[in-house]
PDB file of N, CA and C in Angstrom:
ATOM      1  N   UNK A   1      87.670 114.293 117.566  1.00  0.00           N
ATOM      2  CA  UNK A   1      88.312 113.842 116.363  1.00  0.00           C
ATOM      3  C   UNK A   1      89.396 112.825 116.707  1.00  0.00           C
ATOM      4  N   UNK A   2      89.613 112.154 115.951  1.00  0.00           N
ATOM      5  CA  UNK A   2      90.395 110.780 116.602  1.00  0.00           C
ATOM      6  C   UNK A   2      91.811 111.328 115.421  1.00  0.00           C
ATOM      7  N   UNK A   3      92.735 110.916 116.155  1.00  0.00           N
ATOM      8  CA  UNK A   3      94.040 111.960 115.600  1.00  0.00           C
ATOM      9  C   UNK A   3      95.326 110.372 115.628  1.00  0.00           C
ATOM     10  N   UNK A   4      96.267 110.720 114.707  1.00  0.00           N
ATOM     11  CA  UNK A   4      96.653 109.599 114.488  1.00  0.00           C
ATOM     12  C   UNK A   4      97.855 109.330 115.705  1.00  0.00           C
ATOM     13  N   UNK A   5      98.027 110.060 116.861  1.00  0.00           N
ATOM     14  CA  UNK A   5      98.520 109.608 118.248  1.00  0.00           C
ATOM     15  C   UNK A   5      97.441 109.031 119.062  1.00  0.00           C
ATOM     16  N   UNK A   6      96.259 109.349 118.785  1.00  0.00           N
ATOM     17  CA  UNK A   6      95.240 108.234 119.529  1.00  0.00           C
ATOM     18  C   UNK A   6      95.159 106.826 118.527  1.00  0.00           C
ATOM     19  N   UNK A   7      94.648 106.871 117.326  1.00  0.00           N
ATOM     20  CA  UNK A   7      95.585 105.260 116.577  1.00  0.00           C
ATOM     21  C   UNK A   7      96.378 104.724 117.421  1.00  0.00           C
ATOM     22  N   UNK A   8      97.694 105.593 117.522  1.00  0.00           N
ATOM     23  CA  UNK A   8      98.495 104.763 117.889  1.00  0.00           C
ATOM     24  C   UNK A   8      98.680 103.858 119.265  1.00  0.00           C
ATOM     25  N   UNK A   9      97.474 105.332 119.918  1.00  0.00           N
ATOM     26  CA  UNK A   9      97.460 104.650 121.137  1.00  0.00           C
ATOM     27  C   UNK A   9      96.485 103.177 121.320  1.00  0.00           C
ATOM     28  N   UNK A  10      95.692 103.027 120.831  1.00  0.00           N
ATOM     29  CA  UNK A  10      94.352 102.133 120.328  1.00  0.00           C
ATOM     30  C   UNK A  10      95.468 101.195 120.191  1.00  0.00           C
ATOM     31  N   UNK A  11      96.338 100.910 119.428  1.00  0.00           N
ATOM     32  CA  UNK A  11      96.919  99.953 119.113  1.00  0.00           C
ATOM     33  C   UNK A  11      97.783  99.586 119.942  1.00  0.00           C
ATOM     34  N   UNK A  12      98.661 100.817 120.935  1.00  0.00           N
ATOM     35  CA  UNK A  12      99.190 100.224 121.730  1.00  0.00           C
ATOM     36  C   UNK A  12      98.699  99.375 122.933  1.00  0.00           C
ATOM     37  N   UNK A  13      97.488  99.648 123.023  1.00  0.00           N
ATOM     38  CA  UNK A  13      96.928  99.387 124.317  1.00  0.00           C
ATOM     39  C   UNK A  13      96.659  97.923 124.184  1.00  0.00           C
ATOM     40  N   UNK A  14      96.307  97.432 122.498  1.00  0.00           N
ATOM     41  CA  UNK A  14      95.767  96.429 122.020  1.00  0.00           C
ATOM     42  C   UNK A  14      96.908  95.339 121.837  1.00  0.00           C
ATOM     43  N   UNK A  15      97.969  95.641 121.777  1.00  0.00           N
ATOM     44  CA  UNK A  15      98.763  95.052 122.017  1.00  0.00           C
ATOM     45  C   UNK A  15      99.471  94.803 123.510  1.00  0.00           C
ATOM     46  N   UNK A  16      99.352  95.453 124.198  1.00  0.00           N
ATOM     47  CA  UNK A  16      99.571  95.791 125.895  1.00  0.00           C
ATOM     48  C   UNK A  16      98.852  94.613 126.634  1.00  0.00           C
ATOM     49  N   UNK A  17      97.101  94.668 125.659  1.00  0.00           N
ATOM     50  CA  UNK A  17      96.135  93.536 126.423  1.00  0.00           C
ATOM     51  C   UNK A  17      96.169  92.090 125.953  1.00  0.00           C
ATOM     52  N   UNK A  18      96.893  91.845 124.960  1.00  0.00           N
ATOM     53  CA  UNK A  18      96.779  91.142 123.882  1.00  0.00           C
ATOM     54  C   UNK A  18      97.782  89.961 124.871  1.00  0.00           C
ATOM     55  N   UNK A  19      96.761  88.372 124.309  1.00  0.00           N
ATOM     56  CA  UNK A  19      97.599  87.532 124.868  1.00  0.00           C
ATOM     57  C   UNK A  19      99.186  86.984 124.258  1.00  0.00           C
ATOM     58  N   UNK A  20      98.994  86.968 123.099  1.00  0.00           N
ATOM     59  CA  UNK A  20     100.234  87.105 122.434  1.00  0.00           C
ATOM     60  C   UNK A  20     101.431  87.495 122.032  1.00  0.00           C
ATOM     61  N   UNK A  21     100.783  88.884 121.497  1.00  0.00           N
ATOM     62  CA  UNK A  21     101.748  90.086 121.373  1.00  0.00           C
ATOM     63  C   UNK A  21     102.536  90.603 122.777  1.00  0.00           C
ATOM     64  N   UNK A  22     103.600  90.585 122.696  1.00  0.00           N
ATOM     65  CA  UNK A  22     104.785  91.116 123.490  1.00  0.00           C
ATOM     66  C   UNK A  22     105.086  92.317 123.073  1.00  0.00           C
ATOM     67  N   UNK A  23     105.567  93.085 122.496  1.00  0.00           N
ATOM     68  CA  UNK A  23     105.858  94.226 122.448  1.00  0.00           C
ATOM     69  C   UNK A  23     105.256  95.208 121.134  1.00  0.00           C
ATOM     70  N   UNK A  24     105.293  96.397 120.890  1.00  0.00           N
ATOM     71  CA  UNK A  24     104.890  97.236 119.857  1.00  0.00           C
ATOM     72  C   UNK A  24     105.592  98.075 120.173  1.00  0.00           C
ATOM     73  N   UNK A  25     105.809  98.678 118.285  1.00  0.00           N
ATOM     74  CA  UNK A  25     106.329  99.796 117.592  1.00  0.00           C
ATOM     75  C   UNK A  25     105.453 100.232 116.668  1.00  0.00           C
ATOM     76  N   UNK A  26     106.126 101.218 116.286  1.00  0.00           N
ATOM     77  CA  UNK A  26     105.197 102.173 115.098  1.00  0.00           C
ATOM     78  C   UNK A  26     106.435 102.871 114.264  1.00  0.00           C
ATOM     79  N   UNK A  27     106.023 103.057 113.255  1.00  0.00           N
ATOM     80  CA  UNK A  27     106.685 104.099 112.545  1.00  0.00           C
ATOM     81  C   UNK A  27     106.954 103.501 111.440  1.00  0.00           C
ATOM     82  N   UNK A  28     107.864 103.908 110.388  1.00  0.00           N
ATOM     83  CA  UNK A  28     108.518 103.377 109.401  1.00  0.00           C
ATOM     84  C   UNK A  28     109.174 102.228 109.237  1.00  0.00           C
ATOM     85  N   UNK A  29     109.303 101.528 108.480  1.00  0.00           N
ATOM     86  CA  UNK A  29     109.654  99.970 108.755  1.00  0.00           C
ATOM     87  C   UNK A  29     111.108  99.939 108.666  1.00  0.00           C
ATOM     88  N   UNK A  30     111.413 101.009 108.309  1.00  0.00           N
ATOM     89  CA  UNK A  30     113.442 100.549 107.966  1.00  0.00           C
ATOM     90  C   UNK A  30     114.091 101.548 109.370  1.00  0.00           C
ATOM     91  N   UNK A  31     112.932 102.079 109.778  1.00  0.00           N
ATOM     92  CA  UNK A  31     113.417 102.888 111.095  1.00  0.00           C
ATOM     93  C   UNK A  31     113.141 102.051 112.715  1.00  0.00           C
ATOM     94  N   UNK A  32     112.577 100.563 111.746  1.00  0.00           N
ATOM     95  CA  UNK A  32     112.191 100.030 113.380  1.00  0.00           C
ATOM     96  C   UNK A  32     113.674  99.832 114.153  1.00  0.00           C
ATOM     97  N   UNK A  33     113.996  99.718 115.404  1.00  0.00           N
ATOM     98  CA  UNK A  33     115.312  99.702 116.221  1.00  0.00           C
ATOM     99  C   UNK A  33     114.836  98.353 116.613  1.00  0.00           C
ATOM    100  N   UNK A  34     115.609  97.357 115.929  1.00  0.00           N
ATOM    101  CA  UNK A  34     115.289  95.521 116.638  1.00  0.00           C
ATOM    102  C   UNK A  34     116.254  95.984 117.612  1.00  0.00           C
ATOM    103  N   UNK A  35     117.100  96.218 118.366  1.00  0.00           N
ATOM    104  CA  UNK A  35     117.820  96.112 119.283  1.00  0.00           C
ATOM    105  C   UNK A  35     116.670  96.671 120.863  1.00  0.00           C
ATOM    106  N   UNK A  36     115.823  97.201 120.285  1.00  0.00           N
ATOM    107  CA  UNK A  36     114.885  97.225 121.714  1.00  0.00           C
ATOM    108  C   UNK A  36     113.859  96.675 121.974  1.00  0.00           C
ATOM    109  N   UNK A  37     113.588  95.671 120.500  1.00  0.00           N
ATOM    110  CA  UNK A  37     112.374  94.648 120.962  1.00  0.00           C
ATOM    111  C   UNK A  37     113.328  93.636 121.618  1.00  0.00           C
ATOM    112  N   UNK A  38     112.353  93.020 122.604  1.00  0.00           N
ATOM    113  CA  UNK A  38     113.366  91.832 123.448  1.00  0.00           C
ATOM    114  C   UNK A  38     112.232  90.994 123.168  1.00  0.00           C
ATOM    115  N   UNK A  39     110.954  91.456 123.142  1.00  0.00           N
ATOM    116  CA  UNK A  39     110.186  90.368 123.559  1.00  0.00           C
ATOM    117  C   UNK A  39     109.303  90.179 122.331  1.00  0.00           C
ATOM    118  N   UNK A  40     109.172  88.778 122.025  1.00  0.00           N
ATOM    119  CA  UNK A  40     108.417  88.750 120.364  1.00  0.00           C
ATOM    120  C   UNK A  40     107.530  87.750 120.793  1.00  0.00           C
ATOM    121  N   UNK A  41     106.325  87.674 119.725  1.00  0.00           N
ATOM    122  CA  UNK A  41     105.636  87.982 119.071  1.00  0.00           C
ATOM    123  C   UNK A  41     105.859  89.834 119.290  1.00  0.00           C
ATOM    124  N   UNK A  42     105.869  90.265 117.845  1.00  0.00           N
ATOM    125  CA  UNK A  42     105.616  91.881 118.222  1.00  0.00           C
ATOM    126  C   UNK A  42     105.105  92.456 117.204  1.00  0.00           C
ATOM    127  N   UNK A  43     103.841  93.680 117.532  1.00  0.00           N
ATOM    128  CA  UNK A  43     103.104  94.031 116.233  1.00  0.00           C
ATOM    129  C   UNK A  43     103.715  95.514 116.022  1.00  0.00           C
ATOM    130  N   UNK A  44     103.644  96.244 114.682  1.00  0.00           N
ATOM    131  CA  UNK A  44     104.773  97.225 114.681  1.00  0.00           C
ATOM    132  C   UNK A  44     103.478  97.848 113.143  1.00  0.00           C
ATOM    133  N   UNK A  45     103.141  99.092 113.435  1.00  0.00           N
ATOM    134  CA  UNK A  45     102.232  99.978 112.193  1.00  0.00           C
ATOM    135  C   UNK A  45     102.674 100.679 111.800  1.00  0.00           C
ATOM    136  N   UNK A  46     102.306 100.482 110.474  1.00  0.00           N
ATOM    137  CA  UNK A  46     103.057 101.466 109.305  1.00  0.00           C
ATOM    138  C   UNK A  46     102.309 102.925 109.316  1.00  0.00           C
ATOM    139  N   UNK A  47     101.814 104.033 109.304  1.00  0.00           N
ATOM    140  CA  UNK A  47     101.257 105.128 108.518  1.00  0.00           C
ATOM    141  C   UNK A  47     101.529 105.066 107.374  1.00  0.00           C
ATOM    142  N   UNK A  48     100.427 104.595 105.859  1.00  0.00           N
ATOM    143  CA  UNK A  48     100.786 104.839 104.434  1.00  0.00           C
ATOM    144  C   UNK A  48     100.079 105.608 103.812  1.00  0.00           C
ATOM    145  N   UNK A  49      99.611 106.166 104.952  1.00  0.00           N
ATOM    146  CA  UNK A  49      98.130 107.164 104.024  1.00  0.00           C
ATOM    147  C   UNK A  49      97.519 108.264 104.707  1.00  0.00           C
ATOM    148  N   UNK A  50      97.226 108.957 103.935  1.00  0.00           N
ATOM    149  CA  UNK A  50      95.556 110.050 105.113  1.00  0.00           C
ATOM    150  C   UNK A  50      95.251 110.505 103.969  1.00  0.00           C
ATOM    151  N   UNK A  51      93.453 110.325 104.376  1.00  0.00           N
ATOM    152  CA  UNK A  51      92.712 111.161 102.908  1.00  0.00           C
ATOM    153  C   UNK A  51      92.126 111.681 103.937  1.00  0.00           C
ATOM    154  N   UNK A  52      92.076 113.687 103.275  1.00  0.00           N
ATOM    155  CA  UNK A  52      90.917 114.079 104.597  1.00  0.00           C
ATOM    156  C   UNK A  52      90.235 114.764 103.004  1.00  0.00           C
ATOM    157  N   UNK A  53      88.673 114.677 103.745  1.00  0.00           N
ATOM    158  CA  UNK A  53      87.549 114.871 102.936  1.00  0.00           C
ATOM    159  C   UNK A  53      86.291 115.315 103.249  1.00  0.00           C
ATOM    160  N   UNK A  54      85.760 116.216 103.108  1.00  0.00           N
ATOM    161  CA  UNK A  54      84.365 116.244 103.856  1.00  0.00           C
ATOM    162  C   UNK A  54      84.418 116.078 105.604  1.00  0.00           C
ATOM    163  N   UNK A  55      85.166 116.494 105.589  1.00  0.00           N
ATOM    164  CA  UNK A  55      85.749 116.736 107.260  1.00  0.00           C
ATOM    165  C   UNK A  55      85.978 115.623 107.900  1.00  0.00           C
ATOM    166  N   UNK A  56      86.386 114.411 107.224  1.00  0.00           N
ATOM    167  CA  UNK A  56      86.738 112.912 107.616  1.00  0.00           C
ATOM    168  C   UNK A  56      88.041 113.224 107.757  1.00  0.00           C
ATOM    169  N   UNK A  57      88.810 112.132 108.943  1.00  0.00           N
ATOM    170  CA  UNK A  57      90.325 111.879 108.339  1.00  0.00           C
ATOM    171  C   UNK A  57      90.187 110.274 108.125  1.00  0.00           C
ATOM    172  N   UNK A  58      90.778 109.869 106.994  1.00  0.00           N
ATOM    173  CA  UNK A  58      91.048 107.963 107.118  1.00  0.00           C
ATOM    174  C   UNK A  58      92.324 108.073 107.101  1.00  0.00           C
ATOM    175  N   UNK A  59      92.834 107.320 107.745  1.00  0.00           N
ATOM    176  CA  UNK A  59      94.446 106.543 107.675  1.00  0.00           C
ATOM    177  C   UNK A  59      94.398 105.384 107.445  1.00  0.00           C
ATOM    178  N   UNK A  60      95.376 104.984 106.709  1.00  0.00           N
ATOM    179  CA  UNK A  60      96.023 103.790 106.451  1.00  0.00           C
ATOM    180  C   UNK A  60      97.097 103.471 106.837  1.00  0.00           C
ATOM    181  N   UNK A  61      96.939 102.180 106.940  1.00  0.00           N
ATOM    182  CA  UNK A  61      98.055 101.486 108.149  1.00  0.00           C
ATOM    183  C   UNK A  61      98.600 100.230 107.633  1.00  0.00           C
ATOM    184  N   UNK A  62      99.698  99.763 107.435  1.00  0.00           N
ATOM    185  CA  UNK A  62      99.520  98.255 107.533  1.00  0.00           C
ATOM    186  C   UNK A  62     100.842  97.865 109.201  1.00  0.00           C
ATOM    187  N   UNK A  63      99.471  96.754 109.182  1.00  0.00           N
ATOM    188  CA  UNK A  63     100.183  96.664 110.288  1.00  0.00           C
ATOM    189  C   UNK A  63     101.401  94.912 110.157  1.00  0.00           C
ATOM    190  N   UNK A  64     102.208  94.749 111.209  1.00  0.00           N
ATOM    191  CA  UNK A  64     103.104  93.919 110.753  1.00  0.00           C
ATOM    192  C   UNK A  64     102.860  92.895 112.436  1.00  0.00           C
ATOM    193  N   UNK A  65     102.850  91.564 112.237  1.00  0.00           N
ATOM    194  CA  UNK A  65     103.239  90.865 113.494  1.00  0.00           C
ATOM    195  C   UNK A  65     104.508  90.412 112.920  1.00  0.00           C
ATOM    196  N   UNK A  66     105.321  89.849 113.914  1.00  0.00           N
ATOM    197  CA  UNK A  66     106.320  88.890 113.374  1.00  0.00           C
ATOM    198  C   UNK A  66     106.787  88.663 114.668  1.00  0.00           C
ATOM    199  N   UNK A  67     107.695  86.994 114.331  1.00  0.00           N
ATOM    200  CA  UNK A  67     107.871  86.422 115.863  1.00  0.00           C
ATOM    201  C   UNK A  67     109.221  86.439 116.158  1.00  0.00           C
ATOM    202  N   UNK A  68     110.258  87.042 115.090  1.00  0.00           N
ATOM    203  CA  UNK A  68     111.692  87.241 115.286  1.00  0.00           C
ATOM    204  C   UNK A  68     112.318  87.915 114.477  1.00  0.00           C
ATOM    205  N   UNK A  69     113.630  88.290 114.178  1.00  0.00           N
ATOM    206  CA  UNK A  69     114.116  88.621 112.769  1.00  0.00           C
ATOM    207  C   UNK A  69     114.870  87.620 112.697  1.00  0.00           C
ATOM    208  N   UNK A  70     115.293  87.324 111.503  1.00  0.00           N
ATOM    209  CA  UNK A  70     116.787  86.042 110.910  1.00  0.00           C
ATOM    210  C   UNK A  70     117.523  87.327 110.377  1.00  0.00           C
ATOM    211  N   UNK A  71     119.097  86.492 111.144  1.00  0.00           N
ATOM    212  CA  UNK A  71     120.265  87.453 110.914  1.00  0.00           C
ATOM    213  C   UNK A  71     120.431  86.894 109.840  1.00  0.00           C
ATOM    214  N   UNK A  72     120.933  87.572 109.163  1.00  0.00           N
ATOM    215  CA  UNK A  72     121.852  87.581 107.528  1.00  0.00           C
ATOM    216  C   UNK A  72     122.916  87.108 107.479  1.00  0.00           C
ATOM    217  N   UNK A  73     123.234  85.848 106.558  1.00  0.00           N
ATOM    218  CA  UNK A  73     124.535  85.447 106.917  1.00  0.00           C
ATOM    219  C   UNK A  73     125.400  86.277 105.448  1.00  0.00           C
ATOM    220  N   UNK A  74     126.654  86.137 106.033  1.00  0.00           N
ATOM    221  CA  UNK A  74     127.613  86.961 105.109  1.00  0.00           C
ATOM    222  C   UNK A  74     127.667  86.176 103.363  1.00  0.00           C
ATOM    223  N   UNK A  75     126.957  85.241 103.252  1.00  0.00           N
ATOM    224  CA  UNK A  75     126.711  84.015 101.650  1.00  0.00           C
ATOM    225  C   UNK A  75     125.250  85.689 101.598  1.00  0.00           C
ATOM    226  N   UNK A  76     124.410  85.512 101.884  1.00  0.00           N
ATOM    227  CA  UNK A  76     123.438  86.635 101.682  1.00  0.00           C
ATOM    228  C   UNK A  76     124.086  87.799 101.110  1.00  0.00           C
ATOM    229  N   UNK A  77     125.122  88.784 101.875  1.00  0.00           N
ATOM    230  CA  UNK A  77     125.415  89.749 101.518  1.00  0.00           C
ATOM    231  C   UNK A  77     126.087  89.923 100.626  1.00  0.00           C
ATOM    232  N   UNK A  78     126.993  88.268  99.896  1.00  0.00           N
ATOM    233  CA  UNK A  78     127.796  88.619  98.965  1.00  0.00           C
ATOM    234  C   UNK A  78     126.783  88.222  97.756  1.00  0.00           C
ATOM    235  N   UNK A  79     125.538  87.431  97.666  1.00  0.00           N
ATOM    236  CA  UNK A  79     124.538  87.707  96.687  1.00  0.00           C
ATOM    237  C   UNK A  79     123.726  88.820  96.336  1.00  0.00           C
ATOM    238  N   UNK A  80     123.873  89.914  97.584  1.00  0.00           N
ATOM    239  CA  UNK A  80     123.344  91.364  97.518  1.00  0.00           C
ATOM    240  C   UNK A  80     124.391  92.077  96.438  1.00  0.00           C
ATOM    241  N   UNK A  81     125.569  91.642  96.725  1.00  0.00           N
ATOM    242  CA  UNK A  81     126.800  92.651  96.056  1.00  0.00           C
ATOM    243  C   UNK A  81     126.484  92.486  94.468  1.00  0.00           C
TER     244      UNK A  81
END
């Protein structure tokens, strides 16, 4: 049965081999830690789903590349306020 720590591993590996991609994460998107990606291009998967059925599991995923973050300048935060 393929279990969603082997996913993750599938993906890590795929990113590991990958000519592009520099680093991977997983998890929740407001829980990613940018302070330990160093190296970008980086692909990072969401878990948004599991239907189990008839003895299937599907997951859903979305997955994210991106090649940096942009810091927020303080004109941003006072349009947040």
């Amino acid at each position: 049965m393929i279990t969603y720590s082997t996913v993750v591993s599938y993906f890590k590996e795929f990113a590991d081999k990958h000519l592009q991609i520099n680093s991977f994460s997983y998890g929740s998107v407001d829980k990613i830690e940018l302070k330990k990606i160093n190296e970008y291009p980086s692909l990072h998967i969401t878990l948004t789903n599991t239907d189990i059925s008839d003895k299937v599991v599907v997951y859903d995923f979305d997955v994210y590349v991106f090649s940096g973050i942009a810091q927020q300048s303080e004109e941003d935060e006072e349009v947040k306020e």
